[in-house]
Protein backbone atom coordinates (compact mmCIF):
# COMPACT_ATOMS: atom_id res chain seq x y z
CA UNK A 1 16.75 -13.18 23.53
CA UNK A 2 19.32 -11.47 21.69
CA UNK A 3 17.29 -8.22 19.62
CA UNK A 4 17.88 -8.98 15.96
CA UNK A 5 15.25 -9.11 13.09
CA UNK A 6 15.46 -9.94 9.58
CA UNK A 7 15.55 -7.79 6.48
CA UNK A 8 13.09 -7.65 3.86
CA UNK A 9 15.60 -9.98 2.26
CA UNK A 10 15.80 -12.52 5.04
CA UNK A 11 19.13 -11.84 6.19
CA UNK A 12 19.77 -12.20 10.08
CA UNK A 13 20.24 -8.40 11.73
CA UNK A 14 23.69 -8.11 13.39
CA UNK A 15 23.09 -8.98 17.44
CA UNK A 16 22.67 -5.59 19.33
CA UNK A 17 23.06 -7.95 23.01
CA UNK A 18 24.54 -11.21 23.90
CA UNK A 19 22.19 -13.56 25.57
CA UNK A 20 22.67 -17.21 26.29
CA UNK A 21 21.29 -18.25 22.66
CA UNK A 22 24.36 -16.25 21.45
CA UNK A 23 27.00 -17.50 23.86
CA UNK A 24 26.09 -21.16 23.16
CA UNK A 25 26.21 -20.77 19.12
CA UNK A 26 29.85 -18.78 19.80
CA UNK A 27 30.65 -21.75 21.59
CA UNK A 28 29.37 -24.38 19.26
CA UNK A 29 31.22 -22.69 16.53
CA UNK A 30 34.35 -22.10 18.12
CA UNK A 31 34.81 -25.97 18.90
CA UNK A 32 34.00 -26.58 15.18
CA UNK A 33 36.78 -23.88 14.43
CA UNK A 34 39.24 -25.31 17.01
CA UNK A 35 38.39 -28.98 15.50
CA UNK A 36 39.05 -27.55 12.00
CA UNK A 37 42.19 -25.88 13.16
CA UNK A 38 43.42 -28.68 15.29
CA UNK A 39 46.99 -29.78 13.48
CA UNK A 40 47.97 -25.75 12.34
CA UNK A 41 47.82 -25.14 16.47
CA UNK A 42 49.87 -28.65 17.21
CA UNK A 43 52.20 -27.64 14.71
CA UNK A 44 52.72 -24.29 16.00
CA UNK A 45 52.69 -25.63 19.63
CA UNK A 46 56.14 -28.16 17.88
CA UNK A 47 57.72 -25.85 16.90
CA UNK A 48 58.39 -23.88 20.58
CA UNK A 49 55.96 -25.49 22.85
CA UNK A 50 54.87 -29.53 23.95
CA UNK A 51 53.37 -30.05 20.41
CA UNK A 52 50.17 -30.62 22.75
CA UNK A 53 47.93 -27.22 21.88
CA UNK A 54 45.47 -28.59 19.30
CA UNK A 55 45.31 -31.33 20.81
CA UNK A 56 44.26 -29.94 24.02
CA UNK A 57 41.89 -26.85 23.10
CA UNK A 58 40.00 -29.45 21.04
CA UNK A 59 39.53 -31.73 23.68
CA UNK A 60 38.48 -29.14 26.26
CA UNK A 61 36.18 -27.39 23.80
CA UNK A 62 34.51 -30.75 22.75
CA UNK A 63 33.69 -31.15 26.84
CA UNK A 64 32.55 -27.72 26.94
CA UNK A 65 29.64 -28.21 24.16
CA UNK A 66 28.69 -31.85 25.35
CA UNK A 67 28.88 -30.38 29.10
CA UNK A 68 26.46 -27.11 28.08
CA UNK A 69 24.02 -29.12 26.02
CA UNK A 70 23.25 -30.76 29.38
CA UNK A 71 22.57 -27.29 31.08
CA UNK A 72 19.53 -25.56 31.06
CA UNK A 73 18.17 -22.20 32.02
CA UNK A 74 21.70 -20.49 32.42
CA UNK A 75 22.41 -16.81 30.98
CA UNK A 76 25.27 -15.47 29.31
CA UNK A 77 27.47 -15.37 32.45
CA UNK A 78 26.46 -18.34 33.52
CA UNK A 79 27.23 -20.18 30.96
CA UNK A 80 30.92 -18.27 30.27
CA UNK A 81 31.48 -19.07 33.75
CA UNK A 82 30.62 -23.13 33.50
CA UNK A 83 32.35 -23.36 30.15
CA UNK A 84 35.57 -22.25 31.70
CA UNK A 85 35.11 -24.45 34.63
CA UNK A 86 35.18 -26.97 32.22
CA UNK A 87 38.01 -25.79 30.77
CA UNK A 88 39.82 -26.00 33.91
CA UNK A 89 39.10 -29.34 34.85
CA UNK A 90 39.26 -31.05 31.68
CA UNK A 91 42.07 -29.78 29.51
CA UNK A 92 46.09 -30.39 30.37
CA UNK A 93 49.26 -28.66 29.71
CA UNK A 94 48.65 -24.50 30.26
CA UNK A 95 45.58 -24.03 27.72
CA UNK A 96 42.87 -25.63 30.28
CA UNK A 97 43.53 -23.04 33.71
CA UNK A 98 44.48 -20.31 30.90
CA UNK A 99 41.83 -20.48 28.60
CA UNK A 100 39.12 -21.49 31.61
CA UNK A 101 40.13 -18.78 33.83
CA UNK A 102 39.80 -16.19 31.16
CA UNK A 103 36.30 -17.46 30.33
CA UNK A 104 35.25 -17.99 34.29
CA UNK A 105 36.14 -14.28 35.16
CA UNK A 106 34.39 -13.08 32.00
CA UNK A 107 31.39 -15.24 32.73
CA UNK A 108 31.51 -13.80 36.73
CA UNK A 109 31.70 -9.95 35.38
CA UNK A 110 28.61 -10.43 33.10
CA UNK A 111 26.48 -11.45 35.94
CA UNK A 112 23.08 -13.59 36.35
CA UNK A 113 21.28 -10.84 33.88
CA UNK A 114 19.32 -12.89 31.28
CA UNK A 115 21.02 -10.65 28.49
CA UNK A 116 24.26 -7.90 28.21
CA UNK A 117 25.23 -5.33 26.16
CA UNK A 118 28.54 -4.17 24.77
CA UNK A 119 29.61 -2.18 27.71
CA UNK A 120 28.89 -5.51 29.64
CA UNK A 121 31.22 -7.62 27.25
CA UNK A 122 33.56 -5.18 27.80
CA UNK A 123 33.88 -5.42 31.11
CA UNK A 124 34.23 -9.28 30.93
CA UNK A 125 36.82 -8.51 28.45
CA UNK A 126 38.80 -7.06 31.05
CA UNK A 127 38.10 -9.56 33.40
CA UNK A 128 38.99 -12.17 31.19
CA UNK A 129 42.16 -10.68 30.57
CA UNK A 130 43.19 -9.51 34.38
CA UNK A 131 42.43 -13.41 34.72
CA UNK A 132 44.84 -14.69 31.75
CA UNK A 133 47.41 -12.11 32.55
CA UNK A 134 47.79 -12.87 36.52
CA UNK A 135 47.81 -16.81 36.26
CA UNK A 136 50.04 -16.31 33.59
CA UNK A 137 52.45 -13.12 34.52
CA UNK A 138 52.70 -12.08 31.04
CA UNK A 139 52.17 -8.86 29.49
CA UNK A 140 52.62 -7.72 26.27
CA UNK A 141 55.79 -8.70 23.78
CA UNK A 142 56.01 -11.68 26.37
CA UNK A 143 54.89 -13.93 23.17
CA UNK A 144 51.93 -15.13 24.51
CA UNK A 145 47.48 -15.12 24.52
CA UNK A 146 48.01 -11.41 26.08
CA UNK A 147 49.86 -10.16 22.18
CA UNK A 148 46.22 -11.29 20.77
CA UNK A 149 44.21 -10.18 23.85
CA UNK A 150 45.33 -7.04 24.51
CA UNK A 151 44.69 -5.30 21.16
CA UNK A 152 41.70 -7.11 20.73
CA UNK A 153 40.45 -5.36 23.96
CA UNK A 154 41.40 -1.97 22.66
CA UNK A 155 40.04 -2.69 19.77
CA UNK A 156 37.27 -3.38 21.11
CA UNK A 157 36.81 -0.57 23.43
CA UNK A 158 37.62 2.04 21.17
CA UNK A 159 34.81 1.20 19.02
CA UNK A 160 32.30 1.08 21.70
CA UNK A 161 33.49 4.74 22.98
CA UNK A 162 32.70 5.76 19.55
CA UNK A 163 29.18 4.94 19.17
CA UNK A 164 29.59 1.50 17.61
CA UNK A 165 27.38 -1.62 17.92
CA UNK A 166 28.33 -4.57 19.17
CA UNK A 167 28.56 -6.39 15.68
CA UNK A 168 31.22 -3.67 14.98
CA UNK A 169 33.13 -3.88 17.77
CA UNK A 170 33.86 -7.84 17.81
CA UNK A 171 34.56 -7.03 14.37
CA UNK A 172 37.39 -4.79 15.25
CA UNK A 173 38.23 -7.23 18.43
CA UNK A 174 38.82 -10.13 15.94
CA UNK A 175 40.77 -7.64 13.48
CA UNK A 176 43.08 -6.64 15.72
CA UNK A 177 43.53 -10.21 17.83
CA UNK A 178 44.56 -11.42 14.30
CA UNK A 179 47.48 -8.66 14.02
CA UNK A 180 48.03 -9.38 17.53
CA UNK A 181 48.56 -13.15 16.88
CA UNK A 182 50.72 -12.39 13.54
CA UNK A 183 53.07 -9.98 15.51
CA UNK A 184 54.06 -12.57 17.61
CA UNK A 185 56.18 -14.00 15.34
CA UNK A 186 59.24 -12.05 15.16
CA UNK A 187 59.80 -12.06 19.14
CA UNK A 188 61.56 -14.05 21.48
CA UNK A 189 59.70 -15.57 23.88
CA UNK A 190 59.58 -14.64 27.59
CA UNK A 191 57.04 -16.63 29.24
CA UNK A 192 56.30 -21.03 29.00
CA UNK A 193 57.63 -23.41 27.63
CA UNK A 194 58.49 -21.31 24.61
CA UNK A 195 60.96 -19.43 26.93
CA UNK A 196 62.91 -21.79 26.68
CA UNK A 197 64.62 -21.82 23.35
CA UNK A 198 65.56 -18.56 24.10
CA UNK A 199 66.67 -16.44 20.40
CA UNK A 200 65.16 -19.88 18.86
CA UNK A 201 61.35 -18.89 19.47
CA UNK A 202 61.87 -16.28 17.02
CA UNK A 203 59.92 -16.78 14.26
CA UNK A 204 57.32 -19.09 15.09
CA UNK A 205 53.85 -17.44 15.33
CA UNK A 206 52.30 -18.28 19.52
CA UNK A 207 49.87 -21.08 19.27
CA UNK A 208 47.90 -19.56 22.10
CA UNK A 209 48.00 -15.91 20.51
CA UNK A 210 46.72 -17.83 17.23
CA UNK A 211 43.81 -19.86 19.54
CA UNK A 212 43.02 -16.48 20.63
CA UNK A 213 42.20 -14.92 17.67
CA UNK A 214 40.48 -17.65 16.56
CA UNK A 215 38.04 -17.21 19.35
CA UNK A 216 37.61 -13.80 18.78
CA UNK A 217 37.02 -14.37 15.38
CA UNK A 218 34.09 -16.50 15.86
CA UNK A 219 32.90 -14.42 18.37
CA UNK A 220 32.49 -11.45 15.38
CA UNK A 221 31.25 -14.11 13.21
CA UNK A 222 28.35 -14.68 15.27
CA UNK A 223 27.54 -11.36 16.39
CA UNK A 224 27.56 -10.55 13.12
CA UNK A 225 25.02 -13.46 12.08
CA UNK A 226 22.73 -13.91 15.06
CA UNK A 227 18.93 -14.37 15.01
């Protein structure tokens, strides 16, 4: 189990490991967010993309909670990993092999272990991203999940290298995948469907940059909030 406590005033200690508990509330909660934040990413996705983002992350998040409420006795890594099988096989346009690869090779670079720490979320992190960034070919100022990922990783990191918890450092993940998602807005798209428009993608925020954040945003949320 993830090793919280409670105060003297009842309120749940910030998580200090991620355990399958943790990674199925995350999950939970980020379909709820993705639900709740459906139309903002279709209209984002209209203005340079398919108008098809919403629409799609909500879908394949929806199958990933009904599909993990159905498995049992899975850790942390396991459950990453099945969650972005789902992903894959379930949700259309470039969100579903995006978005399911990142969480597959996160899942796979946890492990089996029944529980992880920071430094092991970091290195899924980095898997996740590898993942994103070679089925995608992007890198950063490309317009795209990487301009929320990658500062959100450094972010991340840097907090762990300086002694912080793991509450602290999803907290400065989610910060900094926020900025990340904002700063998209001014450039030109390189990569997708956005790519297209050319000089016209300027000035539309990236609906999977914003999807991104969101994500890690829940994932502080939760760390933050667990037991």
């Amino acid at each position: 189990m993830v090793r919280t406590g409670r105060t003297l005033f009842g309120m749940a200690e910030p998580a200090t490991s991620v355990d399958a508990a943790l990674i199925r509330r995350w999950i939970r909660d980020a379909a709820d967010e993705i639900a709740a934040n459906r139309d903002y990413l279709t209209q984002l996705d209209a203005a340079i993309g398919d108008a098809d983002h919403g629409i799609n992350m909500d879908r394949g998040f929806s199958a990933v909670v009904s599909d993990l409420a159905a498995a049992d006795a899975l850790g942390p890594g396991e459950l990453l990993s099945r969650a972005g099988s789902t992903l894959v096989n379930r949700v259309g346009g470039a969100a579903g092999p995006l978005f399911g690869s990142w969480l597959r090779d996160a899942g796979a670079a946890m492990g089996d272990g029944a529980s992880v720490d920071a430094e092991d979320v970091l290195r899924a992190l980095r898997a996740g991203l590898a993942a994103v960034q070679r089925l995608g070919a992007a890198v950063e100022g490309d317009k795209t999940i990487v301009d929320a990922f990658v500062p959100a990783l450094a972010g991340f990191e840097k907090e762990v290298r300086n002694g912080g918890s793991l509450s602290a450092a999803a907290t400065r993940a989610a910060e900094a995948a926020r900025e990340g998602a904002r700063a998209t807005i001014p450039m030109e798209a390189r990569k997708g469907r956005a790519s297209y428009l050319g000089p016209r993608s300027v000035g539309h925020q990236d609906p999977g940059a914003t999807s991104t954040a969101l994500l890690f945003a829940v994932f502080a949320r939760v760390a933050g909030r667990s037991g």
